[in-house]
N, C-alpha and C. Protein backbone atom coordinates (compact mmCIF):
# COMPACT_ATOMS: atom_id res chain seq x y z
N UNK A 1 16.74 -68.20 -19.43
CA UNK A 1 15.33 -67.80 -19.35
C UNK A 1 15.21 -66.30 -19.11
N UNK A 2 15.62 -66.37 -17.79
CA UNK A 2 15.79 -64.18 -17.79
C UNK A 2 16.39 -63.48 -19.42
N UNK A 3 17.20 -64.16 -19.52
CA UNK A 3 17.54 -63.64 -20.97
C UNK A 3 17.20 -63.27 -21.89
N UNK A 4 15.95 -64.48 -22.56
CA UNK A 4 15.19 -64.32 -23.19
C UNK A 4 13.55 -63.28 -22.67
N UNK A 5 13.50 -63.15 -21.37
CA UNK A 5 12.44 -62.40 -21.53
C UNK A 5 12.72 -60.89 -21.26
N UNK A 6 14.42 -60.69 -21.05
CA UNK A 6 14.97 -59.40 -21.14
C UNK A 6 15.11 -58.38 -22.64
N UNK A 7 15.01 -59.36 -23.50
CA UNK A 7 14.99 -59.63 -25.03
C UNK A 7 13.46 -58.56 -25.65
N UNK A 8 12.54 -58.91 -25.13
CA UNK A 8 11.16 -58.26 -25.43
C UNK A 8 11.11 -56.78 -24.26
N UNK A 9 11.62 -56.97 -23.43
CA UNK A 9 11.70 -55.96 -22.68
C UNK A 9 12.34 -54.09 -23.33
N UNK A 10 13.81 -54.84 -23.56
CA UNK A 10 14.54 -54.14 -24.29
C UNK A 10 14.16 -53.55 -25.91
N UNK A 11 13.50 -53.67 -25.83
CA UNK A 11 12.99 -53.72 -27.26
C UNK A 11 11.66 -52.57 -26.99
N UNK A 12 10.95 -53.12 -26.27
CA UNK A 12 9.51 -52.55 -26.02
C UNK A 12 10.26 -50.99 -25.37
N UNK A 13 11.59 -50.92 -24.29
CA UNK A 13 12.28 -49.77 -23.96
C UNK A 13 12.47 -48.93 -25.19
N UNK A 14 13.44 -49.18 -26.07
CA UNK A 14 13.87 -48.34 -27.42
C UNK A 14 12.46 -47.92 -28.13
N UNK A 15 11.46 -48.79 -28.39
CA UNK A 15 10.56 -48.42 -29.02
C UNK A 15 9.91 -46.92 -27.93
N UNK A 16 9.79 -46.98 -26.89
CA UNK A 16 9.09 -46.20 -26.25
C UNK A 16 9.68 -44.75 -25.87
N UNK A 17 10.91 -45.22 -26.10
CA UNK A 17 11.96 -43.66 -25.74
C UNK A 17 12.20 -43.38 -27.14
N UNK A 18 12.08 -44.08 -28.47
CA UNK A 18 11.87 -43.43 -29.75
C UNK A 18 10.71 -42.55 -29.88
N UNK A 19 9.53 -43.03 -29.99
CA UNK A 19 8.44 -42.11 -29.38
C UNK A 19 8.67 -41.21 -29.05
N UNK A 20 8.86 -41.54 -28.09
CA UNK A 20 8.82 -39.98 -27.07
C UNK A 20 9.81 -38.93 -27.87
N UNK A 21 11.29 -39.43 -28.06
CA UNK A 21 12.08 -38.68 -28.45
C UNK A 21 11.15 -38.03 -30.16
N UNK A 22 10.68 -39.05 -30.71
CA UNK A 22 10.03 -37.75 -32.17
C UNK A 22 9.41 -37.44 -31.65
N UNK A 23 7.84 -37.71 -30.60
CA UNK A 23 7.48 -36.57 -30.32
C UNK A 23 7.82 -35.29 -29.48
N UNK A 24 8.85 -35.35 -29.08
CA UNK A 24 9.54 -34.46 -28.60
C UNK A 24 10.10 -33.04 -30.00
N UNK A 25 10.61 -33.98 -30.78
CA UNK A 25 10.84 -33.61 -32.01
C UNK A 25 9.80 -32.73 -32.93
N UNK A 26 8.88 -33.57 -32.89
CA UNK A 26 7.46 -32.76 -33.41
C UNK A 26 6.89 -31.37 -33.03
N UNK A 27 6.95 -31.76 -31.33
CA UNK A 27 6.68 -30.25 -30.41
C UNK A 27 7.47 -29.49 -30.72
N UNK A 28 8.75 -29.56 -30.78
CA UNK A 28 9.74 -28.71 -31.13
C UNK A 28 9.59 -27.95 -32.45
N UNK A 29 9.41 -28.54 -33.58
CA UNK A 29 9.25 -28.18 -34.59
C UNK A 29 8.02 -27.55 -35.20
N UNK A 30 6.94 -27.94 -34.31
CA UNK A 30 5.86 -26.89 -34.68
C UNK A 30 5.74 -25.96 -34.02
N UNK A 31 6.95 -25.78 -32.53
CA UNK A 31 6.72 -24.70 -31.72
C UNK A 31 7.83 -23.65 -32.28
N UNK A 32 8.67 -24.03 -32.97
CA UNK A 32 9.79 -23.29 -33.85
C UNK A 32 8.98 -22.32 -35.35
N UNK A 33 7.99 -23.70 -35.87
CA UNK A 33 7.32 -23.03 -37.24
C UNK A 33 6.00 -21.50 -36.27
N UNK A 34 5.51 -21.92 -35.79
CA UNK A 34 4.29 -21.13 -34.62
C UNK A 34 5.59 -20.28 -34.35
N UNK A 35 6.64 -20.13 -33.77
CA UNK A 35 7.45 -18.97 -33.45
C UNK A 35 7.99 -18.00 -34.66
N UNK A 36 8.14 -18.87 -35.69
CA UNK A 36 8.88 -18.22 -37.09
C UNK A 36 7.84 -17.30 -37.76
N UNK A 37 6.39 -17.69 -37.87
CA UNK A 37 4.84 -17.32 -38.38
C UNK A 37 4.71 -16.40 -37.65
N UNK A 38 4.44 -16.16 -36.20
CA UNK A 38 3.98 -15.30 -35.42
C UNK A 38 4.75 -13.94 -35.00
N UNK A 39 5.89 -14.73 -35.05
CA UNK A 39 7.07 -13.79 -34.46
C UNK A 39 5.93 -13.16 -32.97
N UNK A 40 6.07 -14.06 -31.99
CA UNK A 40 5.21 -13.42 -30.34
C UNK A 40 6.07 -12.57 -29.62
N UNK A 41 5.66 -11.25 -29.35
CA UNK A 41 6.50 -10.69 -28.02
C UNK A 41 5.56 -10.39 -27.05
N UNK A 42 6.18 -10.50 -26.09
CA UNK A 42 5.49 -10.16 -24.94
C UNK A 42 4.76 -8.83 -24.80
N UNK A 43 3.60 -8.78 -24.08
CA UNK A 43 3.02 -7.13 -23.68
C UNK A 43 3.78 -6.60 -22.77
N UNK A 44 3.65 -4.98 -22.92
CA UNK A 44 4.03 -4.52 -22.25
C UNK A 44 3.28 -3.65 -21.42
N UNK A 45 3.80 -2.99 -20.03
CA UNK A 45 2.48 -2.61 -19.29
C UNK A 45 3.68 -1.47 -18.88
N UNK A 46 2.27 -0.19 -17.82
CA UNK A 46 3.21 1.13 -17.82
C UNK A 46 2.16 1.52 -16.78
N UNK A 47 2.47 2.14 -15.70
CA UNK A 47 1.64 3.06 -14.57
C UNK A 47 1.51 4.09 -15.13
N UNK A 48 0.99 5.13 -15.45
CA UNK A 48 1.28 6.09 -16.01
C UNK A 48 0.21 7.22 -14.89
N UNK A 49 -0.42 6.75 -14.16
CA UNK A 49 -1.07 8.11 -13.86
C UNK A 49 -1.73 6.77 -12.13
N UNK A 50 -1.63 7.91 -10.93
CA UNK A 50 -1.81 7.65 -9.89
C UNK A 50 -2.68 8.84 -8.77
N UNK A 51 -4.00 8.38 -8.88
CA UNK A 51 -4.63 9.26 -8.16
C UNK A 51 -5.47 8.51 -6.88
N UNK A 52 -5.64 9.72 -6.07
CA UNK A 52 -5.39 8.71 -4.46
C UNK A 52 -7.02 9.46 -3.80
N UNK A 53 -7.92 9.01 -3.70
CA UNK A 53 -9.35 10.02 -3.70
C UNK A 53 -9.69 9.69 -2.06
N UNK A 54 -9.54 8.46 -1.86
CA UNK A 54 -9.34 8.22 -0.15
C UNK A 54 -8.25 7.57 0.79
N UNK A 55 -7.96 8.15 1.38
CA UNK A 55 -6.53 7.23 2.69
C UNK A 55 -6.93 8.32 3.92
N UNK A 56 -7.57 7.74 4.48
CA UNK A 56 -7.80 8.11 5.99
C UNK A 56 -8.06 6.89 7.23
N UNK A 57 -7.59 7.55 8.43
CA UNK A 57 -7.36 6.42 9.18
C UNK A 57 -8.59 6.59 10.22
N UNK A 58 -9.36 6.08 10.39
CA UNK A 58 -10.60 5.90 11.15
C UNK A 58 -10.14 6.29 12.60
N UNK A 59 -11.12 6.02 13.32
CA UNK A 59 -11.17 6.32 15.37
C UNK A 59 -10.78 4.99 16.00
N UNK A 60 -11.26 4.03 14.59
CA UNK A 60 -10.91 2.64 15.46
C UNK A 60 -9.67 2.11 15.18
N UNK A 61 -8.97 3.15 14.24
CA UNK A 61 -7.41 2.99 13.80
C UNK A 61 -7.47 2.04 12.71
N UNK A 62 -8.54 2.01 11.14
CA UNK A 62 -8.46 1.33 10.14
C UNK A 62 -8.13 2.51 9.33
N UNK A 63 -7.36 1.82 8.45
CA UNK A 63 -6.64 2.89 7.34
C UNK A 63 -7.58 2.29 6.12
N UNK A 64 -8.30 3.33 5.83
CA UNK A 64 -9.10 2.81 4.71
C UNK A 64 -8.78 3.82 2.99
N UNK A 65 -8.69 3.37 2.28
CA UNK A 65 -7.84 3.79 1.29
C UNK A 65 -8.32 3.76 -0.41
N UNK A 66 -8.70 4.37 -1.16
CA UNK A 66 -9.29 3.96 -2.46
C UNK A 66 -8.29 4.97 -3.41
N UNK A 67 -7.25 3.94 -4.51
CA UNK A 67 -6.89 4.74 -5.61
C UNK A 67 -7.32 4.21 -6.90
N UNK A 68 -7.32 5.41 -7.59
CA UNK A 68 -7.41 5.23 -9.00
C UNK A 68 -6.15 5.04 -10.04
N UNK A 69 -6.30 4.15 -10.60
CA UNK A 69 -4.91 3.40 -11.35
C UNK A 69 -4.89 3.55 -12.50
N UNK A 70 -4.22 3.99 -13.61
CA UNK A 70 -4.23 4.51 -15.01
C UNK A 70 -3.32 3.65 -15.23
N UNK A 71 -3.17 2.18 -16.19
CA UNK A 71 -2.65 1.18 -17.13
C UNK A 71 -2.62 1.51 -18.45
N UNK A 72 -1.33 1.34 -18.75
CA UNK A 72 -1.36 1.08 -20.14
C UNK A 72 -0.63 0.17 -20.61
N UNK A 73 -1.52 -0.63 -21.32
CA UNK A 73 -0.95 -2.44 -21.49
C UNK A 73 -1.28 -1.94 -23.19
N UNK A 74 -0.01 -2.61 -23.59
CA UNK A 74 0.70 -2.60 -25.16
C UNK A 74 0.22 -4.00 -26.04
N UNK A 75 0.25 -4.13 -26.68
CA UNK A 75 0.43 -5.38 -27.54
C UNK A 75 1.01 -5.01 -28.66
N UNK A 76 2.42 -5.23 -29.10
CA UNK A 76 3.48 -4.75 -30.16
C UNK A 76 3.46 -5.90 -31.25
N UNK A 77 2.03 -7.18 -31.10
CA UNK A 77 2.72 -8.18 -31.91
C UNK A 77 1.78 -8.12 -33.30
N UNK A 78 2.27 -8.09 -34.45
CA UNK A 78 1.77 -8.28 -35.16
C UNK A 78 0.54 -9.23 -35.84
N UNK A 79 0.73 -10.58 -35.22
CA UNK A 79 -0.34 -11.56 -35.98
C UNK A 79 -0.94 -12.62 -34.07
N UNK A 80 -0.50 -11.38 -33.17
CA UNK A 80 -1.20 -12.17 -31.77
C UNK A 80 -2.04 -11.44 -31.30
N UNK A 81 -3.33 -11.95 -31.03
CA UNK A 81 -4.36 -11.09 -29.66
C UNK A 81 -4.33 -11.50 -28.86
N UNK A 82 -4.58 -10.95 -27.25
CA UNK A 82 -4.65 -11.28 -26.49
C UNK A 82 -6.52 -11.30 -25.97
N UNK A 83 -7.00 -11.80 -25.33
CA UNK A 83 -8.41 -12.22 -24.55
C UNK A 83 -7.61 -12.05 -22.72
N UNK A 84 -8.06 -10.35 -22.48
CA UNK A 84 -7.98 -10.71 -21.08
C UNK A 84 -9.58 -11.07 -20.48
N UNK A 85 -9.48 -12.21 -19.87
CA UNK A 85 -10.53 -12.91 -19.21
C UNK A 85 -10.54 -12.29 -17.85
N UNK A 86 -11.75 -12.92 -17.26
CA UNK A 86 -12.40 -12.56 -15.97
C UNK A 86 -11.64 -13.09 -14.58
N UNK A 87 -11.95 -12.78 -13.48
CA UNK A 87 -10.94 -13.23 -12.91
C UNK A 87 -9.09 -12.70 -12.50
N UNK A 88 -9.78 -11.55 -12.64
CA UNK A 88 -8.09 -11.00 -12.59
C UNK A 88 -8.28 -10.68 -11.02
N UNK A 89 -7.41 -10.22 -10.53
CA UNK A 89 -6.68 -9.98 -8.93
C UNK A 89 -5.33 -8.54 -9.35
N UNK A 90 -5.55 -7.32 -8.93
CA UNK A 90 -4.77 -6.30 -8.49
C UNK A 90 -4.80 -5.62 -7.58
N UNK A 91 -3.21 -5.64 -7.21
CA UNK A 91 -3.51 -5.05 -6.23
C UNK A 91 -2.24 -4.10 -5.49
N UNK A 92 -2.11 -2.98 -4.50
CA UNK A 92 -0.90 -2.36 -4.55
C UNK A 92 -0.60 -2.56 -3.19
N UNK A 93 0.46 -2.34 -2.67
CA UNK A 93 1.22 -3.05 -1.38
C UNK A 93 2.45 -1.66 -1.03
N UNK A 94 2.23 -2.06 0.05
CA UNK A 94 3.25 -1.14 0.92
C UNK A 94 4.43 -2.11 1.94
N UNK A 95 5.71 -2.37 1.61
CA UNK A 95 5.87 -3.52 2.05
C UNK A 95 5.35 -4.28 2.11
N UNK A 96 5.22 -5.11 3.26
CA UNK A 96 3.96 -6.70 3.36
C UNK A 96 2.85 -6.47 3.43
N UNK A 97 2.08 -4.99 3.36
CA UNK A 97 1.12 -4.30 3.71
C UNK A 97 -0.32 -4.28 2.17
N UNK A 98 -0.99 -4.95 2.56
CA UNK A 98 -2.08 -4.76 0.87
C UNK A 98 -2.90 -3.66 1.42
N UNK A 99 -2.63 -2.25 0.31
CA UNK A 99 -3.56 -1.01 0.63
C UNK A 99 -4.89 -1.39 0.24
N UNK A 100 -4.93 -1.77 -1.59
CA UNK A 100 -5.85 -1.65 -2.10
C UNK A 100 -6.23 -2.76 -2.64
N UNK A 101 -7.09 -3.36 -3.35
CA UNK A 101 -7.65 -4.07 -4.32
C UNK A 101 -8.36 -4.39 -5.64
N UNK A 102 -8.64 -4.58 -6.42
CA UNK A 102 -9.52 -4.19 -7.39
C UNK A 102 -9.44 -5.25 -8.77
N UNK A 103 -9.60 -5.30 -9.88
CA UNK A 103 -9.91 -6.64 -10.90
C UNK A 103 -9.72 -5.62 -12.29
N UNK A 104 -9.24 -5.99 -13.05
CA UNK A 104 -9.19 -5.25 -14.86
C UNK A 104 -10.15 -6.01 -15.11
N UNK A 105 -10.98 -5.20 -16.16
CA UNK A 105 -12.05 -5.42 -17.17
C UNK A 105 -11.70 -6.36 -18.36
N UNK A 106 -12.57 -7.37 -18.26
CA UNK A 106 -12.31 -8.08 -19.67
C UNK A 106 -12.53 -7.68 -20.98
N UNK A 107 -11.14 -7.68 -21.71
CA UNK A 107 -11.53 -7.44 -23.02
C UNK A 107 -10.79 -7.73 -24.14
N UNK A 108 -11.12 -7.50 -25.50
CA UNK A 108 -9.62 -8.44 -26.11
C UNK A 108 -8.50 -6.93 -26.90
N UNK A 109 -7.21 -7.73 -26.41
CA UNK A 109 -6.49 -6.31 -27.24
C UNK A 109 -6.30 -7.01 -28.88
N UNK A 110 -6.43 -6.31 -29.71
CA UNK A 110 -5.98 -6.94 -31.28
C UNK A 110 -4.55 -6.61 -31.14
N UNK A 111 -4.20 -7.06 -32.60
CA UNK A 111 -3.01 -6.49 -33.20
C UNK A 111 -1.98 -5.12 -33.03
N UNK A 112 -0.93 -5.18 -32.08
CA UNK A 112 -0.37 -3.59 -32.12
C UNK A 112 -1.35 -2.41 -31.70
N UNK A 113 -2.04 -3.07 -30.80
CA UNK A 113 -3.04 -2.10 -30.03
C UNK A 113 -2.65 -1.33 -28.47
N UNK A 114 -2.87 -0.34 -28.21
CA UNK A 114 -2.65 -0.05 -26.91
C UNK A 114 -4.00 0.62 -26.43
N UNK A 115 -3.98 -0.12 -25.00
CA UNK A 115 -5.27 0.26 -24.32
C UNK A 115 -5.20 1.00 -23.21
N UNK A 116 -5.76 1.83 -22.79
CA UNK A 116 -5.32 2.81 -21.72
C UNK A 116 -6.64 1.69 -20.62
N UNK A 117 -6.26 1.55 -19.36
CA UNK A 117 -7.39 1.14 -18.26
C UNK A 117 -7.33 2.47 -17.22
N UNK A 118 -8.49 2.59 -16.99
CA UNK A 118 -8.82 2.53 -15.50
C UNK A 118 -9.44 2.25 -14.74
N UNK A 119 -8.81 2.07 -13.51
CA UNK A 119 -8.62 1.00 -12.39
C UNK A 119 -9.13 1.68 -11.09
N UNK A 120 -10.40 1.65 -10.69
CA UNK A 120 -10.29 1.96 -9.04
C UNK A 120 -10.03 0.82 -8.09
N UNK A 121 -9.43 0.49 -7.09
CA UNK A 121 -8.86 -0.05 -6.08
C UNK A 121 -9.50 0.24 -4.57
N UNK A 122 -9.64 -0.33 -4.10
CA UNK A 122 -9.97 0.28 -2.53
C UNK A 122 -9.82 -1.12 -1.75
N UNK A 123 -9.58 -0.53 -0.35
CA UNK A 123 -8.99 -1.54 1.13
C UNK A 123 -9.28 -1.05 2.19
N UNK A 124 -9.08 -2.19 2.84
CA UNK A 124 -9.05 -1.33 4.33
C UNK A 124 -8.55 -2.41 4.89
N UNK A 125 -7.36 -1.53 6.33
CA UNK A 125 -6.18 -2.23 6.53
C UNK A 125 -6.51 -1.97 8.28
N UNK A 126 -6.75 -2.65 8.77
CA UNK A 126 -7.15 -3.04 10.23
C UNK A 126 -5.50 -2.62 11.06
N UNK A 127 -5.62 -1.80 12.58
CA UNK A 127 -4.85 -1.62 13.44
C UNK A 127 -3.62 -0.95 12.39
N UNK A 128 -3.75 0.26 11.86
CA UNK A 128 -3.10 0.57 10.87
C UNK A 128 -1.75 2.08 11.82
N UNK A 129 -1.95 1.94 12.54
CA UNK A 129 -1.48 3.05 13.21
C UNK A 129 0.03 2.91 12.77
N UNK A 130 0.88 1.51 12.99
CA UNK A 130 2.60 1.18 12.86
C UNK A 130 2.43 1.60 11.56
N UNK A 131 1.36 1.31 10.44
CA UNK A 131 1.75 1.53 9.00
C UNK A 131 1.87 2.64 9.07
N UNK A 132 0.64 3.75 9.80
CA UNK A 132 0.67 5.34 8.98
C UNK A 132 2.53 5.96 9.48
N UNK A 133 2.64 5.55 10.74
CA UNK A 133 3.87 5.95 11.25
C UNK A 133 5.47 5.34 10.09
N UNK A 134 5.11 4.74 9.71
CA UNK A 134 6.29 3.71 8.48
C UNK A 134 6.04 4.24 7.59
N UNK A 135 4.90 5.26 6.97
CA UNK A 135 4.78 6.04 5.78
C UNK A 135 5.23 7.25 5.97
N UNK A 136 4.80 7.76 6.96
CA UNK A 136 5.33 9.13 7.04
C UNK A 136 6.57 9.09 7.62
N UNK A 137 7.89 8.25 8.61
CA UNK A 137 8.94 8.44 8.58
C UNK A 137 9.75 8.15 7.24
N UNK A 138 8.78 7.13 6.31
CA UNK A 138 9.72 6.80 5.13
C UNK A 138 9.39 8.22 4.24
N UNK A 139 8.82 8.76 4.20
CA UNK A 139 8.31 10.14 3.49
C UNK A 139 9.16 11.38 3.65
N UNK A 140 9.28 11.40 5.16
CA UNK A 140 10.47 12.52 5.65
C UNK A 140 11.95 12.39 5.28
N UNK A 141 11.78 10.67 5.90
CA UNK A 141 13.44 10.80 5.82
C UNK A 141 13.90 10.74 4.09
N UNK A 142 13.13 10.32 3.18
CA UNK A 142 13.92 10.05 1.70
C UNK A 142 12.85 10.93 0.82
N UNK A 143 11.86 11.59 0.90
CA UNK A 143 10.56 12.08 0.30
C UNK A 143 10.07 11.10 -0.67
N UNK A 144 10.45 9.67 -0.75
CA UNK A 144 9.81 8.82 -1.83
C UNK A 144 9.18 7.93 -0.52
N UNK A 145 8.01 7.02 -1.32
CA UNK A 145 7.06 5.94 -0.60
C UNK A 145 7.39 4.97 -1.67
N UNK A 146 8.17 4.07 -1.69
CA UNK A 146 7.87 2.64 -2.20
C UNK A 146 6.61 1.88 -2.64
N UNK A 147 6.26 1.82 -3.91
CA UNK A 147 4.93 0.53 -3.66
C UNK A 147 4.87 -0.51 -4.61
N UNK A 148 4.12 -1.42 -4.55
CA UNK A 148 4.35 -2.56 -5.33
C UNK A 148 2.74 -2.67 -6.00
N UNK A 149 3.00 -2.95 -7.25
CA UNK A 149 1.81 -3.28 -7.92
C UNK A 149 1.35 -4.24 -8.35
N UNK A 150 0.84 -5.44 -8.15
CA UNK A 150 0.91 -6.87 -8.65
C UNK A 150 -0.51 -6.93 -9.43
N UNK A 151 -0.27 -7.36 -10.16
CA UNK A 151 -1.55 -8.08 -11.04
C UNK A 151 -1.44 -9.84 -11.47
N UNK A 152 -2.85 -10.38 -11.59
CA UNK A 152 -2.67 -11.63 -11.83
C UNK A 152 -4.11 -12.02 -12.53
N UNK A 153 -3.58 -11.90 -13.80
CA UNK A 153 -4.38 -11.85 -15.19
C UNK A 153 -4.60 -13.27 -16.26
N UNK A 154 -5.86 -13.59 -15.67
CA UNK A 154 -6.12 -14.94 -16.95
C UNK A 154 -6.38 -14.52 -17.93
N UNK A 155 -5.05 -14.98 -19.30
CA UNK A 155 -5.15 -14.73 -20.61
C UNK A 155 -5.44 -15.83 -21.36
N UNK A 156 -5.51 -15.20 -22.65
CA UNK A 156 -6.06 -16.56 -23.99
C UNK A 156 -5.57 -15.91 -24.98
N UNK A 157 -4.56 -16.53 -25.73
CA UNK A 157 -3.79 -15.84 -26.80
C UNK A 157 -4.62 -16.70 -27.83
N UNK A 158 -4.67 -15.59 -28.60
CA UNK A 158 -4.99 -15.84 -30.36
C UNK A 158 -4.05 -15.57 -31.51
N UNK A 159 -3.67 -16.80 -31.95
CA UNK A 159 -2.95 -17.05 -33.09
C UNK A 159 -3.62 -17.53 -33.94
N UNK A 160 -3.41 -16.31 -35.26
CA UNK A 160 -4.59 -16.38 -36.25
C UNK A 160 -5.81 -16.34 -36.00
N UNK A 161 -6.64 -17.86 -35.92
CA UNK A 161 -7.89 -17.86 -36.21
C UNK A 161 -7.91 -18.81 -34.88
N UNK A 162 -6.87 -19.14 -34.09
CA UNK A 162 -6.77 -20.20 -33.08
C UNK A 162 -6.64 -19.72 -31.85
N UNK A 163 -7.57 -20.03 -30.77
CA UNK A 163 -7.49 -19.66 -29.29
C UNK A 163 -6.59 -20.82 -28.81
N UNK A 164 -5.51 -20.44 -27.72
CA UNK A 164 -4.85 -20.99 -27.68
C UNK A 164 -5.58 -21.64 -25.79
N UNK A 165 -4.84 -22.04 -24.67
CA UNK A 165 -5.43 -22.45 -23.66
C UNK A 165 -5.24 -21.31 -22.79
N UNK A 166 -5.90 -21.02 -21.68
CA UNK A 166 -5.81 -19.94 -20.66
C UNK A 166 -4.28 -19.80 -19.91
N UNK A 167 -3.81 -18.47 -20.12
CA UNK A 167 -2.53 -19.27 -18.75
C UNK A 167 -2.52 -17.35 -18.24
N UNK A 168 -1.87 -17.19 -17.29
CA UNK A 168 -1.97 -16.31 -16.36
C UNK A 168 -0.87 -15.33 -16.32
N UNK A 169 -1.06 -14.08 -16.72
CA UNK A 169 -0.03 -13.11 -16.71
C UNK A 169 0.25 -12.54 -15.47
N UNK A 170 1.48 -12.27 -14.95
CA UNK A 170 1.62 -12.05 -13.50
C UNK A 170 2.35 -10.99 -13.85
N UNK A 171 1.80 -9.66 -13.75
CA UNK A 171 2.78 -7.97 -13.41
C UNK A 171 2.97 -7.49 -12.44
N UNK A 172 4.40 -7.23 -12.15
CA UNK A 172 4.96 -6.59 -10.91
C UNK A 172 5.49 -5.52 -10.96
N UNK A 173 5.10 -4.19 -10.67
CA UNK A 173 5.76 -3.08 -10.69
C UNK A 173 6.18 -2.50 -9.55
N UNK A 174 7.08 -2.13 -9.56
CA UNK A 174 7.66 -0.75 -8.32
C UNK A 174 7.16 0.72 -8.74
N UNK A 175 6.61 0.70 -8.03
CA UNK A 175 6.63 2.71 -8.20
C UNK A 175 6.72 3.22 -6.79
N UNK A 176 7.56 4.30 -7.26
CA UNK A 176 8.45 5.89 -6.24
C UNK A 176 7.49 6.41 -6.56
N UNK A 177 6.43 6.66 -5.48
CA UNK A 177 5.51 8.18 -5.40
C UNK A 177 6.37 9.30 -4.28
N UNK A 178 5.88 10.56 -4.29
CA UNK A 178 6.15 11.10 -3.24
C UNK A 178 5.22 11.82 -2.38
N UNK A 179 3.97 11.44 -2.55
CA UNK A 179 3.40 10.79 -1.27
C UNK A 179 1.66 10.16 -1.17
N UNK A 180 0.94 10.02 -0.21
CA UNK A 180 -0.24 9.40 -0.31
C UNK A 180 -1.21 10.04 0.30
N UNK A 181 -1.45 11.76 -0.10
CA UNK A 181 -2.22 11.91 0.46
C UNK A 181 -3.43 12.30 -0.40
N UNK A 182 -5.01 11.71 0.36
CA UNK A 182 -5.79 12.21 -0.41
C UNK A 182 -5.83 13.29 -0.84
N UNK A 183 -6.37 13.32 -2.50
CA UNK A 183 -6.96 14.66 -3.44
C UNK A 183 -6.02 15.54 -3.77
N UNK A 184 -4.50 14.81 -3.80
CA UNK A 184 -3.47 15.68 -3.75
C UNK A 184 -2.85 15.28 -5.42
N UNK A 185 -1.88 15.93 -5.72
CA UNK A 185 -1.64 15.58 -6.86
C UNK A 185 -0.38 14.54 -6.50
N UNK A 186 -0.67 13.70 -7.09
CA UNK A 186 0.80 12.23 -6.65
C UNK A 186 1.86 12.34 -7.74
N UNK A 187 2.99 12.22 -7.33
CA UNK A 187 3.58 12.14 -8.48
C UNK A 187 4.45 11.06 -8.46
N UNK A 188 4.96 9.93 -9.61
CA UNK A 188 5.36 9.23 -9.73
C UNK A 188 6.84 9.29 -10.17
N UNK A 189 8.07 9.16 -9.21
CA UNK A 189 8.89 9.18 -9.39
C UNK A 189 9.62 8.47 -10.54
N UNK A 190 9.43 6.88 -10.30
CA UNK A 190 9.95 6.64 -10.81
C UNK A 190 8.95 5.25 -11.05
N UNK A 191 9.38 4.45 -12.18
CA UNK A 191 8.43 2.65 -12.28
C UNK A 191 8.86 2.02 -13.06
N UNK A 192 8.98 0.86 -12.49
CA UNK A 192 9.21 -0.19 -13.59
C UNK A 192 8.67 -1.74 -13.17
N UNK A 193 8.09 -1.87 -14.14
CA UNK A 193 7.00 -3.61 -14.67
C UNK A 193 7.81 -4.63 -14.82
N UNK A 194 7.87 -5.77 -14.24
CA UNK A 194 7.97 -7.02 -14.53
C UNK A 194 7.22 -8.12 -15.01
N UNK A 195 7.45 -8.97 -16.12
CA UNK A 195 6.33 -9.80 -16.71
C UNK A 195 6.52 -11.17 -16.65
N UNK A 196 5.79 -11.88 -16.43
CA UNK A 196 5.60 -13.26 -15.83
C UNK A 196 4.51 -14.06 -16.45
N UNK A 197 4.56 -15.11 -17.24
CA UNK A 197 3.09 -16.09 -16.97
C UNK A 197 3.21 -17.52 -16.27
N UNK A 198 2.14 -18.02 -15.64
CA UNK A 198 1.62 -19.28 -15.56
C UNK A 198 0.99 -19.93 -16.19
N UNK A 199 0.71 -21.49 -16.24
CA UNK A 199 -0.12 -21.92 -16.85
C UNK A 199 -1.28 -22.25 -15.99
């Protein structure tokens, strides 16, 4: 008796992991033809210009801080646009420390386009006194300041004539300034972007 109703069981198994396995097959193969058509590369992004208009530390010891951020985000692909959507989050960091804040403008890049942004940012960082002291010994002792740039960008890729679903570009940069003081000229040692998405 078990035997026989192991019989329909086994059966209904193979049928269901066949399935799956062509459609597995299918995804594969239209995500191979969509890769061969499109040929997709990733964007690329670049700090290129860092200006610092407020960082002063208040009476009540808040470090309040506003820079201006110069982006330049690439699109090298031939037959992809990107749709940056609303909802973005940037922001720059000093160790565990968030200086500033601020959001990119929605807009769509076409084909092999490069877009220059700019970005104002501003924060304010409560009981800031240990930070200003951790900037200016890191300033003396090496003349570079470490910072981190994160962005977190809802995109919508267009292939061809097809919007594809939202998923989320995550950029991380390092940049070597040598130093943070307002209205001064900053200069950027050194930077480099990391690229990431979510869905």
């Amino acid at each position: 008796m078990a035997s026989q109703q192991a019989g329909p069981l086994l059966i209904f198994l193979c049928w269901t992991l066949s399935l799956v396995f062509l459609l597995i097959l299918l995804v594969g193969a239209a995500a191979g033809i969509l890769y061969l058509v499109f040929q997709p590369e990733l964007p690329k992004y670049s700090i290129d210009r860092l200006q610092i208009t407020q960082f002063n530390l208040t009476s009540n010891s808040s470090l309040t801080a506003t820079f201006d951020v110069t982006i330049t985000a690439r699109n090298p692909n031939k037959k992809v646009g990107v749709y940056y959507e609303g909802g973005s989050h940037i922001s720059v960091w000093y160790t565990g420390t968030s200086l500033c804040q601020g959001s990119l403008p929605r807009f769509y890049q076409g084909h092999r386009n490069t877009t220059v942004l700019n970005v104002v940012l501003s924060g304010q960082t409560e009981d800031a006194n240990t930070l200003i002291t951790s900037l200016q010994q890191q300033q003396q002792q090496t003349g570079i300041i470490p910072l981190n740039l994160r962005v977190i960008q809802p995109v919508r890729i267009k292939l061809g004539e097809f919007k594809l679903m939202e998923v989320k570009f995550r950029v991380r940069c390092r940049l070597d300034v040598d130093n943070l003081a307002a209205n001064n000229a900053i200069n950027i040692r050194n930077s480099s972007c990391k690229f990431g998405f979510t869905i």
